[in-house]
Structure formats: structure tokens, C-alpha cells
Protein backbone atom coordinates (compact mmCIF):
# COMPACT_ATOMS: atom_id res chain seq x y z
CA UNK A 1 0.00 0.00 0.00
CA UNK A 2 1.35 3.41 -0.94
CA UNK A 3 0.52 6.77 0.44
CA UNK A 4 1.88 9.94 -0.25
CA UNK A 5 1.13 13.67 0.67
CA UNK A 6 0.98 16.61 -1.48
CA UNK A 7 0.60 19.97 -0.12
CA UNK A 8 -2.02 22.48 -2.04
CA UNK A 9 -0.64 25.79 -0.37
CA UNK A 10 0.49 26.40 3.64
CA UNK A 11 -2.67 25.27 5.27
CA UNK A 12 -3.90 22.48 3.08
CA UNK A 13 -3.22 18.93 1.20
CA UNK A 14 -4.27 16.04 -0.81
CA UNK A 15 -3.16 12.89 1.00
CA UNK A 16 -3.44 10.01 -1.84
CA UNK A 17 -3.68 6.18 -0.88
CA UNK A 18 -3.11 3.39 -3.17
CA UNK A 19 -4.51 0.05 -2.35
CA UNK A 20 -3.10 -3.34 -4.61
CA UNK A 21 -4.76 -6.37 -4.31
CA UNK A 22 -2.56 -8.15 -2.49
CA UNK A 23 -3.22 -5.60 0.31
CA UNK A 24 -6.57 -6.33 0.92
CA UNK A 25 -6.77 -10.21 -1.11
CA UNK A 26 -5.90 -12.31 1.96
CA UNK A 27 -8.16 -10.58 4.89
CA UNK A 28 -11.55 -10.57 1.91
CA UNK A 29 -10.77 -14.15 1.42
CA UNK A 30 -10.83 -14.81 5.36
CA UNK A 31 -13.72 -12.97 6.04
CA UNK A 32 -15.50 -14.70 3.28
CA UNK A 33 -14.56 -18.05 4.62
CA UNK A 34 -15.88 -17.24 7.83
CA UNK A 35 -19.44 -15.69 6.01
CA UNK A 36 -19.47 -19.34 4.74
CA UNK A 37 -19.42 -21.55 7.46
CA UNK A 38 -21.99 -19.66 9.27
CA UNK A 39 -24.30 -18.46 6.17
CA UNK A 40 -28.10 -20.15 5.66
CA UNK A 41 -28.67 -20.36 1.92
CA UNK A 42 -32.19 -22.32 0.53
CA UNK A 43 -30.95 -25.67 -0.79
CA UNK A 44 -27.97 -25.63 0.78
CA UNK A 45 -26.41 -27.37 4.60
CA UNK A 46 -24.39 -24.74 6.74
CA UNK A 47 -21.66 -24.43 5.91
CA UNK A 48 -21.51 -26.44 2.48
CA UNK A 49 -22.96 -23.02 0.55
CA UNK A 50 -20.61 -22.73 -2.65
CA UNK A 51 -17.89 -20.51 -2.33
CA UNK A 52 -18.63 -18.79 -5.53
CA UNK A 53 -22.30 -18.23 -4.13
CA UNK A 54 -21.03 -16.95 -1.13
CA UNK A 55 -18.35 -14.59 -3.00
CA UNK A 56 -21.23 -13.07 -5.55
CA UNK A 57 -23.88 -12.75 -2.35
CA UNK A 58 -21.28 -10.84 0.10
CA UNK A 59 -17.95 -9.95 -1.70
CA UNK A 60 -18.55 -6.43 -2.82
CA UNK A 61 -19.93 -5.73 1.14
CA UNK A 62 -16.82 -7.45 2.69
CA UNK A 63 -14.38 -6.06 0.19
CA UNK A 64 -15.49 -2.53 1.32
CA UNK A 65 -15.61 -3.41 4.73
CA UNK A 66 -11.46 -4.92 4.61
CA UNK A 67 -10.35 -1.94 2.52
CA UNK A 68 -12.46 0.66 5.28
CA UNK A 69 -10.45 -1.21 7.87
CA UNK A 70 -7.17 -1.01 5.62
CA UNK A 71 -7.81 2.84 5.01
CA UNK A 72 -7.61 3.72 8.61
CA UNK A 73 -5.03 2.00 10.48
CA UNK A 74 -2.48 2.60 7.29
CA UNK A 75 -3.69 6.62 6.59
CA UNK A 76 -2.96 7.26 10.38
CA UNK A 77 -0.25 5.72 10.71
CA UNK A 78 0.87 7.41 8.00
CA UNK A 79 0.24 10.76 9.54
CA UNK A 80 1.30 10.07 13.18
CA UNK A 81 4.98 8.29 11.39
CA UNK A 82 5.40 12.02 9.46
CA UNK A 83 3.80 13.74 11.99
CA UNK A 84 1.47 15.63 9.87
CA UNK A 85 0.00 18.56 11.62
CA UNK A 86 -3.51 17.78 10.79
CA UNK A 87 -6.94 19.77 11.73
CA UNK A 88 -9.94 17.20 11.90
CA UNK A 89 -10.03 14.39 10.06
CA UNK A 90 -9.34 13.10 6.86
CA UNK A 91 -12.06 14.41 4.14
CA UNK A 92 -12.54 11.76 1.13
CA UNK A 93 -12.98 13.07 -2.53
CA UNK A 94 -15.29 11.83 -4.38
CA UNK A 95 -13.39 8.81 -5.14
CA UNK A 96 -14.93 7.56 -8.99
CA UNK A 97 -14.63 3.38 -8.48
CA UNK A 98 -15.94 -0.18 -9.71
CA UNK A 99 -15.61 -2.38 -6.46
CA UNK A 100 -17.26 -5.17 -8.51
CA UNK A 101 -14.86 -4.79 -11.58
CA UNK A 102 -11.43 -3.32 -10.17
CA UNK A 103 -8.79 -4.84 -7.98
CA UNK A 104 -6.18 -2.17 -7.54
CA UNK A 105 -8.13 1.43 -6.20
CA UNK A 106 -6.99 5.11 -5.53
CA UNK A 107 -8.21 6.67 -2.79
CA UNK A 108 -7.77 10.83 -2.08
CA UNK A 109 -8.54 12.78 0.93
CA UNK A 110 -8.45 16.73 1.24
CA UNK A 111 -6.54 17.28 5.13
CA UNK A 112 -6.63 20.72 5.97
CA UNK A 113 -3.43 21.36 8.36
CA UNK A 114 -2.35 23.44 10.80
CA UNK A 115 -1.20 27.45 10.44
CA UNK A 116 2.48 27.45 10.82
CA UNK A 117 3.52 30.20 13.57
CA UNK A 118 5.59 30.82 16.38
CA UNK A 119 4.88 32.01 20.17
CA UNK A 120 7.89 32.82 22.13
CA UNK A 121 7.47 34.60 26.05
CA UNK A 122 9.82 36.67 27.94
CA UNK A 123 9.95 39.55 30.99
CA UNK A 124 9.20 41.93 27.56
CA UNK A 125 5.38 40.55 27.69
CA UNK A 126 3.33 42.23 30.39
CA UNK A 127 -0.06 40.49 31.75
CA UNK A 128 -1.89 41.68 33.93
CA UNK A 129 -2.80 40.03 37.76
CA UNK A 130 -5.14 40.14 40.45
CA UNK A 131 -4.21 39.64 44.12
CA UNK A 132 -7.88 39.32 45.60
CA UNK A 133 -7.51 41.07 49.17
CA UNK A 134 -9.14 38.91 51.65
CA UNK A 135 -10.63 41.24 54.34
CA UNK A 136 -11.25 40.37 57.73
CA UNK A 137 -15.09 40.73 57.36
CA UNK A 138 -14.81 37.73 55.08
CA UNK A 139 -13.05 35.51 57.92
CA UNK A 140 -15.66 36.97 60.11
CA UNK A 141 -18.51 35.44 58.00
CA UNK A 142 -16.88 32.13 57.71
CA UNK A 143 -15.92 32.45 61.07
CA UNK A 144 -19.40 33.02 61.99
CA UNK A 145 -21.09 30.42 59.93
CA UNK A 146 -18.95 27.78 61.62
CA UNK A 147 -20.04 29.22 65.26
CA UNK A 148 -23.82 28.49 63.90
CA UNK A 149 -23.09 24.88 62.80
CA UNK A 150 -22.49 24.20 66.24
CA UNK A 151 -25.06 26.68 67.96
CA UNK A 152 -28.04 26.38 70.18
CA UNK A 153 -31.70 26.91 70.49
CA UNK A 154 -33.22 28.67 73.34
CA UNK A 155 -36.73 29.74 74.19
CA UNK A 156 -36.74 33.44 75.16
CA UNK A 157 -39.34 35.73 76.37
CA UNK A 158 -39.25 38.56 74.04
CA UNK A 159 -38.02 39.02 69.98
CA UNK A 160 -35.07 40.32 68.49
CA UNK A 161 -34.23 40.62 65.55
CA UNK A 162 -32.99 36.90 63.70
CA UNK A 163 -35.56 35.27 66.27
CA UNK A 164 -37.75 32.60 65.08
CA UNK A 165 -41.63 32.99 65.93
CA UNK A 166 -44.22 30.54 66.40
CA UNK A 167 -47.82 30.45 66.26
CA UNK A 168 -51.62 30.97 65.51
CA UNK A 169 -52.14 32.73 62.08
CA UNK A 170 -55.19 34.16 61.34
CA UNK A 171 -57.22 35.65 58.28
CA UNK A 172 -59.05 39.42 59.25
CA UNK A 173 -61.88 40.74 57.88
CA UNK A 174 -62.18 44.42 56.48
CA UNK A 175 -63.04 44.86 60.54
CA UNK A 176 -60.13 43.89 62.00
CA UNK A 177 -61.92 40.78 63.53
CA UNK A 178 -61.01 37.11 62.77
CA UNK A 179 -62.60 36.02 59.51
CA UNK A 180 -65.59 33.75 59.87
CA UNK A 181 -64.20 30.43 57.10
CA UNK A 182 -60.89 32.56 56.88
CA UNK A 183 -57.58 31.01 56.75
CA UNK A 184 -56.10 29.90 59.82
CA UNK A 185 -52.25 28.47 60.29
CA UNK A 186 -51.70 26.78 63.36
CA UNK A 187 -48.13 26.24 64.20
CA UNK A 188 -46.84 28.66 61.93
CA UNK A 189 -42.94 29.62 61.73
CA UNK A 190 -42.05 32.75 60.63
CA UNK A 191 -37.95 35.02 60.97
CA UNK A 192 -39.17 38.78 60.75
CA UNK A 193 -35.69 39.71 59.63
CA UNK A 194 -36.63 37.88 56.24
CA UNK A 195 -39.29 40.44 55.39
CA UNK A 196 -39.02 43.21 53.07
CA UNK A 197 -41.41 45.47 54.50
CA UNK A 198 -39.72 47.58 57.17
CA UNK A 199 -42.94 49.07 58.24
CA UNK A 200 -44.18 45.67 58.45
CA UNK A 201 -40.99 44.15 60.29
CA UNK A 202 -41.34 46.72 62.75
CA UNK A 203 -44.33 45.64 64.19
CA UNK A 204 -42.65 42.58 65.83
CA UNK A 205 -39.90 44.35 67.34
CA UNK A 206 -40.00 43.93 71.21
CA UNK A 207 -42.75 41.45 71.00
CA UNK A 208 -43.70 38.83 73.77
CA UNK A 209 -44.79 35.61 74.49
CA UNK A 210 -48.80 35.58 73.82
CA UNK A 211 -49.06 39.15 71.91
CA UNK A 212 -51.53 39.41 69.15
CA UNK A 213 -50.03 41.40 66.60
CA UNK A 214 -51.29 42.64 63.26
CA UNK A 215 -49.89 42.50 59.95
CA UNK A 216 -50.19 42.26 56.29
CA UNK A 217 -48.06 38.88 55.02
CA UNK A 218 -48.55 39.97 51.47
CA UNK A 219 -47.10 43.53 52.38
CA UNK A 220 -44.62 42.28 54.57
CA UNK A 221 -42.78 39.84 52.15
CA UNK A 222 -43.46 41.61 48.82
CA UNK A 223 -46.47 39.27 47.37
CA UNK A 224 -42.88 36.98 47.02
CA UNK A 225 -45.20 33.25 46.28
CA UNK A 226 -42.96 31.30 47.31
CA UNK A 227 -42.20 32.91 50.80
CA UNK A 228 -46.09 33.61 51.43
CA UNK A 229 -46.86 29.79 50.09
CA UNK A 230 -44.78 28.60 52.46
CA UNK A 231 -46.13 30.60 56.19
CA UNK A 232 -49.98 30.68 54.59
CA UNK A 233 -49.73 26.83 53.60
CA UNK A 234 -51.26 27.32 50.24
CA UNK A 235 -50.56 26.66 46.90
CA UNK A 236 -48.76 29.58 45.28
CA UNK A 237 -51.58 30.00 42.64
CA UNK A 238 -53.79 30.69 45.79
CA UNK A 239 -51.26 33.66 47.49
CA UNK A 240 -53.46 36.37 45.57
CA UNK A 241 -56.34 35.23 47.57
CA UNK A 242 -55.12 37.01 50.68
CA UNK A 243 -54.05 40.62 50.26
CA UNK A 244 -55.87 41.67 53.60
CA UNK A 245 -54.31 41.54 57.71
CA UNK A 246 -53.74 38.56 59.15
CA UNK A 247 -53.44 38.18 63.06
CA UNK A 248 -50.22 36.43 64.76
CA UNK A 249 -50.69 35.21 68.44
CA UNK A 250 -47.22 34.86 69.71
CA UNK A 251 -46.63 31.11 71.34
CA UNK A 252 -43.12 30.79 71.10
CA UNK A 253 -39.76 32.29 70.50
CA UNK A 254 -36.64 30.65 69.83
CA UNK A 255 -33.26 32.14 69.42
CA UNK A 256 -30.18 30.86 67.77
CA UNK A 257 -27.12 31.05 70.42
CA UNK A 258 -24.07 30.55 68.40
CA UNK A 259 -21.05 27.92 69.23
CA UNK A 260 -18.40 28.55 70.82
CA UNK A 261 -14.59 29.46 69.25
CA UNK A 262 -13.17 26.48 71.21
CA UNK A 263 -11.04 23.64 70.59
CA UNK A 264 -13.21 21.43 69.52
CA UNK A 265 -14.63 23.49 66.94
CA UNK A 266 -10.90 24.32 65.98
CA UNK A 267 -10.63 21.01 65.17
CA UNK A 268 -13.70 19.93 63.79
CA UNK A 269 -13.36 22.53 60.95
CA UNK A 270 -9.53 22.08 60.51
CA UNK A 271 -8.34 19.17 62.05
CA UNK A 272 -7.03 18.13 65.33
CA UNK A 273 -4.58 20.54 66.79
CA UNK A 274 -4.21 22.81 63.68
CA UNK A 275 -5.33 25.82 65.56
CA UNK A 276 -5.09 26.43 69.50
CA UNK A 277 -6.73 29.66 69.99
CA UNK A 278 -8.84 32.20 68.08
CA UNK A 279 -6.09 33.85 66.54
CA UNK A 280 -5.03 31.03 64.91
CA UNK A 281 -7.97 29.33 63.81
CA UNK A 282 -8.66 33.15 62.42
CA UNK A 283 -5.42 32.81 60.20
CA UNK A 284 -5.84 29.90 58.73
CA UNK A 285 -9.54 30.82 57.89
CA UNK A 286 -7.70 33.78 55.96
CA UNK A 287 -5.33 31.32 54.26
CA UNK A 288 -7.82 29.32 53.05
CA UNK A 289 -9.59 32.07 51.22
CA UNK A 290 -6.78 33.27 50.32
CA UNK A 291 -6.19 29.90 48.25
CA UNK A 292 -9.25 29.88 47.15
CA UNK A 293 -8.66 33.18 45.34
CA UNK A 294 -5.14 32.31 44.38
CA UNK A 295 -7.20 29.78 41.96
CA UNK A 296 -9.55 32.61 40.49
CA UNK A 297 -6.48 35.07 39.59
CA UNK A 298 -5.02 31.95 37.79
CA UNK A 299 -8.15 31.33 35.89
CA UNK A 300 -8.20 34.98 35.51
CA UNK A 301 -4.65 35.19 34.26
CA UNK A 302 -5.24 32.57 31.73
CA UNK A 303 -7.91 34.69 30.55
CA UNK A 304 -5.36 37.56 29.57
CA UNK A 305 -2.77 35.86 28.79
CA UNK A 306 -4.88 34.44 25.93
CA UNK A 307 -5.87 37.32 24.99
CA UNK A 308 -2.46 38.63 25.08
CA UNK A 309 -1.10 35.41 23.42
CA UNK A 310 -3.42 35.64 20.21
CA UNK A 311 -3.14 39.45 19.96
CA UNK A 312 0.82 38.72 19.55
CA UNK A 313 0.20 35.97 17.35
CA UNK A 314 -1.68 38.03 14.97
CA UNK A 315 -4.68 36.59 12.55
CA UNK A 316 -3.64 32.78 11.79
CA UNK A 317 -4.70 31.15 7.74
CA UNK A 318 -6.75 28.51 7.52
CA UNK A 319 -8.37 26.41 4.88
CA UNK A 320 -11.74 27.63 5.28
CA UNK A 321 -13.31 25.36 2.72
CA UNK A 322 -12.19 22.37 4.29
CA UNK A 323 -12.52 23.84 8.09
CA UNK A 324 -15.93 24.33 7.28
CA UNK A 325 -16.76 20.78 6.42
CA UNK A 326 -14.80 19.00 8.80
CA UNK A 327 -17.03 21.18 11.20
CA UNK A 328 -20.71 20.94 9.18
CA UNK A 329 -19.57 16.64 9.07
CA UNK A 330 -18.94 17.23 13.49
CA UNK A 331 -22.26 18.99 13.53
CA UNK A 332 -24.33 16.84 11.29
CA UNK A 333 -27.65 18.06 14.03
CA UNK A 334 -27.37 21.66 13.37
CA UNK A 335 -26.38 22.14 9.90
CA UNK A 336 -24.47 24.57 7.96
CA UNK A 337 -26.43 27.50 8.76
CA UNK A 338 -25.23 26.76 12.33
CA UNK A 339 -21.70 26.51 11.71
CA UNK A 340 -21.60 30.00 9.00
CA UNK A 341 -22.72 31.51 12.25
CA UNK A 342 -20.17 30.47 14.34
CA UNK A 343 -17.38 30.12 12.24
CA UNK A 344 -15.35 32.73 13.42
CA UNK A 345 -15.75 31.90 17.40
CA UNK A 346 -14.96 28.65 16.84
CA UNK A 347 -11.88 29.89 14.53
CA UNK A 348 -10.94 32.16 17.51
CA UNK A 349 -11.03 29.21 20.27
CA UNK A 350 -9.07 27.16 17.52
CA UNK A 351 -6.20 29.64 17.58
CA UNK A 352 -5.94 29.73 21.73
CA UNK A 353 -6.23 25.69 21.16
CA UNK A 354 -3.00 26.06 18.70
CA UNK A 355 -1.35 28.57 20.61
CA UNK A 356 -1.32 26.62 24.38
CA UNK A 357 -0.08 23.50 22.28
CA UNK A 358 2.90 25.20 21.62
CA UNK A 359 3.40 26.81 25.20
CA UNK A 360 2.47 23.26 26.67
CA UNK A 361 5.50 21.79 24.27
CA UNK A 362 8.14 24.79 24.79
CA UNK A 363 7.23 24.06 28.50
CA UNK A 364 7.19 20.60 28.69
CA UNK A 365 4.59 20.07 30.36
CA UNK A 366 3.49 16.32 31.12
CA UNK A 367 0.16 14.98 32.88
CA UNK A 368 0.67 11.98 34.52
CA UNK A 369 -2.18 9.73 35.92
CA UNK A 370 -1.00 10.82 39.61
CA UNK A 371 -1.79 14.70 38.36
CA UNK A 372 -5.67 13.37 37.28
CA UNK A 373 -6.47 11.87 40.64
CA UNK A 374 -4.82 15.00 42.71
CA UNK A 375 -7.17 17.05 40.35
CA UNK A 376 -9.72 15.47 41.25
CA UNK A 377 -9.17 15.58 44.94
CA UNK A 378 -8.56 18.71 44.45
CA UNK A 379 -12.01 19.58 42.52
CA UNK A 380 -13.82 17.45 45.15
CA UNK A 381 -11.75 19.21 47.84
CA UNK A 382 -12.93 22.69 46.70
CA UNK A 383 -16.82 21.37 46.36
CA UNK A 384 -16.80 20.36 49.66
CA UNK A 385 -14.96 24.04 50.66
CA UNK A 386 -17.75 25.94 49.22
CA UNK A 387 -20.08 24.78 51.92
CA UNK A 388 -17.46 25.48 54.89
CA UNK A 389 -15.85 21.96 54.97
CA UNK A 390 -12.38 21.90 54.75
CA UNK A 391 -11.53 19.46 56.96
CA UNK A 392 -12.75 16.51 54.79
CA UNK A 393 -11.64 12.46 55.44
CA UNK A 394 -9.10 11.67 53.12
CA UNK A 395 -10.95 8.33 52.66
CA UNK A 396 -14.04 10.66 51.57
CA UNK A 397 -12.12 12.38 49.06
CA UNK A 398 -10.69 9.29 47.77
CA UNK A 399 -14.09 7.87 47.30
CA UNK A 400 -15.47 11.18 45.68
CA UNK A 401 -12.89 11.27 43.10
CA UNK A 402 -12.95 8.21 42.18
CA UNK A 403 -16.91 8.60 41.05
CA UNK A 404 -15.50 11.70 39.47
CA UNK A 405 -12.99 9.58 36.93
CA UNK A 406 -15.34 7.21 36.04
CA UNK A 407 -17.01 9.86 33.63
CA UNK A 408 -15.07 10.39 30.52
CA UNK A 409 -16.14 14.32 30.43
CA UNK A 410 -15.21 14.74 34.21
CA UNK A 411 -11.67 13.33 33.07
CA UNK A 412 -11.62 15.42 30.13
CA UNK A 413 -12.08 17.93 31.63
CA UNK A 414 -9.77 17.12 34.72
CA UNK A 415 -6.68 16.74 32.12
CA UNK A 416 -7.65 20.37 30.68
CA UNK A 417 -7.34 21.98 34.13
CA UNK A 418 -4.17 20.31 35.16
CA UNK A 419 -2.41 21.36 31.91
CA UNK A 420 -3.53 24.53 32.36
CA UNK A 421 -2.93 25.27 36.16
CA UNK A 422 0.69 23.46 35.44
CA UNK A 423 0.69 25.82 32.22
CA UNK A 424 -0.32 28.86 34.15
CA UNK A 425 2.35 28.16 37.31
CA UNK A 426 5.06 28.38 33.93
CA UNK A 427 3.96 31.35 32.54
CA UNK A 428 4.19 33.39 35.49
CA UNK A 429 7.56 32.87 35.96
CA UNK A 430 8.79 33.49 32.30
CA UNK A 431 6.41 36.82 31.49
CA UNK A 432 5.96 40.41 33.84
CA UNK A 433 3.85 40.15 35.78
CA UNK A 434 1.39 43.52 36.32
CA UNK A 435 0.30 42.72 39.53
CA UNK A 436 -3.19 44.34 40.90
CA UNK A 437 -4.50 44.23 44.64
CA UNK A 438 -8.72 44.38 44.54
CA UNK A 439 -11.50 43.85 46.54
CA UNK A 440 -13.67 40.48 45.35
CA UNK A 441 -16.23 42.56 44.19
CA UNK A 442 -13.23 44.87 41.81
CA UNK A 443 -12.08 41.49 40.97
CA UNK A 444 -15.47 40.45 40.31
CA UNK A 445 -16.70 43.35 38.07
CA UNK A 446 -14.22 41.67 35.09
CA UNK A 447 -16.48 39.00 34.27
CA UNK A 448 -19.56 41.12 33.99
């Protein structure tokens, strides 16, 4: 079998494959042998169909199959041996043959290849990043979201504000007296803080055990259905039913008492005897926002220096003919309107595709198996994190990652985010760095 390569102009070429018939001659004949020992044929036993029969029934069908097979172990190895710098796949030409006449066939493909550039970094290229300032009003949240993990319930006497209420809900007439049929909500739980009414949330304040107040539930939380559906127990197509008062008869308040900052909380959130006192429970709080953040500059980075990278690198050619069916032939559901449309972004997201190749290479950067399964302790690490649990099991996070690699996507895209977090620890050493200290929400206001 012979296969050769010729190139049209920089960013395309005809790769031609010539098949003889002693290529194929000996796999057809084997295949057809097996056909006949298993075939059913009137007139015939099993296996005793005439081989001629066989061959005039199923040889055009298997020939096409062998020579399908043929075409693409030889035509890749062909291009992974001479390392052709190929875009896609392989697109045949209409290929004019007699499969029932010829033995020796000549097949062509158009390959559109890769843009031939170069991307080089130094201390001359400047990129821009953030250093997200963690403030201490962020350790005091997470501090105090720990705290009411472990806090307590008590029943008090009177409300404050962020006290729970219970108890008898009542429907009012246009007199102010409890409707006769109205809705009534025994039971019912209810955080004054939560409404949006100040005028409204006012009304509770200094309230007592067995007060009757009045107040408007529709008023109070903004006609919000869900919220109303909820205290009223009705269905939310039923909230606009009740506009008017309602009466509350006090039977119960309860009030959160948070946890203490002890040792045992130190160590439930952290691990044993990573902190000893508030001070340094506080800092590592800090440091592990601080890591969290160190993550969004580097996706943030990576975001510039892309930008920076294919700004440097300039427009790149490509075969658009054949760039446009090798994507119509990958999007066979949405057709060629679809791809027209999006020809250029996908063009554009080519180019950064290109361009981290070549950093990844001039890097040499490798991803090992052992780099996939810290990823994805890692990813499972930071899920847990987002919910205040940092101190995870390790046998947890063993057993959460490993559900993670079983999907082919979640690996996927495991292997993208260790190239590029490896890629991105690279870079920063090699370009200059314009480094920026902002708040979250300055930080924040670039992906708006």
C-alpha cells in the first residue's frame, strides 16, 4: 500500500492512498470463509454453501468493509509516522470506483493542516494580575457560619431581631376581627428579619410571648409566592387570595445562640490541633480564602494571557473550505447555517487551542495519571470548601474522586485543568507580571 502527501498551499493537502490487491486479497478471502461456514442459503447445509455463491452474495460488502479497515489504520499511521499537523479528520474526494470490476483502487482525501507560527514569552510581555484582598469581614462570616453549625436553640421571652416565631395565624376581615371560614395556620414559623417590609418588620420588634399582633403577610414579604406559600400553607396559585391583615398570636420564641470558638470546633473545621486559639484558627480561615482566590487570579490570568497570546500571534490562515466541512460533518444536528454563524468563534477558540499546544511543548509540560487523581481531589476538595468543609476524610475524598474519573467528560475535563494550572504556574515565571490588589467585588466586576 502506498501513500503519499501533497501539499495544495500552507494550510492544506491532498493525501493520496493506493490500495493493490494483495493488500486487501488475503483478509476478503478470510472474512468470506468465515461468512461461509456460518451463512443459511435455501438448498444448501451450513456451511456447504458454494464458495462462488457466497463470494457473488457478500464480496462487494466485505471487500469494502477490509479496505475501510485497511484505510484507517495505514492513513494514520501514515500521519502520526510524518507527523502531519492535521486539523480534523481526513475528508474523502469523491473517489470515482468499480468495487465489482477493479482490484487495484486510488483513494484521495483533502486534510486541511495546521497554520504554521511561532509564540515565544519573555519579561518583555506584560499580563496583567489580580491579588484578591481577603478582608477580615470575610473571615468573620466564615468564622461566623462555623459558630452556627455548632449553635443552640433557646426559648426566650421577648423578639429580636434573627428570632424565630411561632404560632396561631389568622385571616381578618375588612373589621379587624377574625374572619368567619378565613384562613387559619396553626403552628406557623415565621424570621421577621426575612421580610421586606420595614414598616411591616417593625411591628414585631419587642414582641412577647402571647401578643396578638397585626400585619399584612402579602405587604410584609413583597407578594414573594414562594415565601407567602410557604407561612400561609397554600398553593402559590392561591397567594393572591389574601391581600388583607392577618393576626399572629405569639406562642413561642426561639433564638439561635451561636457555638463557641473552642477547641473542639478548631478542630472539627480544621483538624485536630491545627489551631489552639482564636487567633489562629482566624489565620488559617484567611489562608484558606486566600487559596481559594489564588485559583480565580489563575483562571483569571489565563484569561489575559490568551488574549495577550493571540493578539501577539496576529490573525492565523486557515483552509476555510475544508474547516468548514470538517465542522458541518462534526455537527451533522445543526447544519451549515449553524456553523456560518459560528465560524469565526470557533476559529478564535481554535487559535488559543493552537497557541497553548505550543506553550504546553516549549514548557514541557506532562500529565501523569498521579496529576488526574490530585485534580480530582482537588475539585472534590474545593466542592466540599464551598459549603465550609475543609476538613474533609481523606478516605471521603478518595471515594469522591474516584466517582469523578469514572465519567469520561469529568476526566476530560480534569486533564484540561491540570495542563492549564501546570501551564499557568510556567507562565508566570517566564512573562511580567502587572500585579493588581482588589477587593472580590473589583475582581469580580471583570467577568460582567
Amino acid at each position: 500500500m502506498n501513500i503519499s502527501l501533497q501539499n495544495v498551499n500552507n494550510v492544506s493537502a491532498v493525501l493520496t492512498a493506493q490500495i493493490e490487491k494483495a493488500d486487501y486479497q488475503e483478509k476478503v478471502e478470510k472474512a468470506l470463509k468465515n461468512i461461509r461456514q456460518k451463512v443459511n442459503m435455501p438448498g444448501f447445509r451450513q456451511g456447504h454453501v458454494p464458495a462462488s455463491l457466497v463470494k457473488k452474495q457478500y464480496g462487494v460488502s466485505v471487500l469494502l468493509e477490509e479496505i475501510d479497515k485497511l484505510l484507517q489504520e495505514k492513513v494514520g499511521e501514515y500521519i502520526r509516522e510524518n507527523k502531519v499537523n492535521m486539523l480534523g479528520t481526513p475528508l474523502p474526494k469523491e473517489n470515482q470506483i468499480n468495487f465489482e470490476t477493479e482490484e487495484n483502487f486510488e483513494f484521495s482525501f483533502d486534510i486541511a493542516l495546521a497554520p504554521e507560527f511561532s509564540i515565544e514569552l519573555s519579561k518583555e510581555d506584560t499580563v496583567d494580575y489580580f491579588d484578591i484582598e481577603v478582608t477580615d469581614e470575610m473571615v468573620d462570616q466564615q468564622v461566623k457560619m462555623y459558630t452556627q453549625r455548632t449553635a443552640k436553640y433557646d426559648k426566650v421571652e421577648e423578639y429580636q431581631e434573627n428570632d424565630m416565631l411561632k404560632g396561631l395565624l389568622a385571616e381578618l376581615d375588612e373589621n379587624g376581627n377574625t374572619k368567619e371560614g378565613g384562613l387559619q395556620v396553626e403552628g406557623a414559623v415565621m424570621m421577621p428579619s426575612y421580610m421586606k417590609n420595614d414598616d411591616q418588620k417593625a411591628i414585631f420588634n419587642g414582641a412577647k410571648n402571647n401578643t396578638v399582633l397585626v400585619f399584612n403577610p402579602s405587604v410584609a414579604f413583597d407578594n414573594n409566592e414562594i415565601e407567602l406559600s410557604s407561612m400561609l400553607k397554600v398553593k402559590k396559585e392561591e397567594v393572591a387570595n389574601y391581600k388583607g391583615n392577618f393576626s399572629f398570636q405569639i406562642e413561642e420564641i426561639t433564638r439561635m445562640i451561636p457555638g463557641d470558638l473552642n477547641q473542639e470546633l478548631f478542630d472539627q473545621v480544621l483538624g485536630e490541633g491545627k489551631a489552639h486559639n482564636e487567633e489562629e484558627f482566624r489565620a488559617q480561615i484567611k489562608e484558606s480564602i486566600a487559596g481559594q482566590f489564588a485559583q480565580d487570579s489563575d483562571y483569571k490570568f489565563m484569561i489575559d494571557l490568551r488574549a495577550h497570546t493571540m493578539n501577539k500571534v496576529g490573525k492565523l490562515e486557515f483552509a476555510d473550505d475544508l474547516m468548514k466541512r470538517i465542522m458541518i460533518d462534526n455537527n451533522k444536528d445543526k447544519g451549515e447555517e449553524y456553523v456560518n454563524e459560528n465560524y469565526d468563534k470557533s476559529l478564535e477558540e481554535l487559535t488559543w487551542h493552537l497557541i497553548k499546544e505550543k506553550l504546553v511543548a516549549a514548557n514541557n509540560i506532562k500529565i501523569e495519571q498521579s496529576d488526574i487523581n490530585d485534580m480530582a481531589k482537588e475539585a472534590t476538595r474545593a466542592q466540599f470548601a464551598q459549603y465550609g468543609m475543609f476538613n474533609v476524610p481523606e478516605e471521603l475524598l478518595e471515594n469522591y474522586s474516584k466517582e469523578m474519573l469514572k465519567k469520561r467528560e469529568s476526566v476530560e475535563a480534569l486533564v484540561n485543568r491540570a495542563i492549564e494550572n501546570k501551564l499557568a504556574a510556567a507562565v508566570k515565571e517566564q512573562v511580567n507580571l502587572n500585579r493588581k490588589t482588589v477587593s472580590a467585588e473589583e475582581f469580580n466586576k471583570n467577568f460582567q
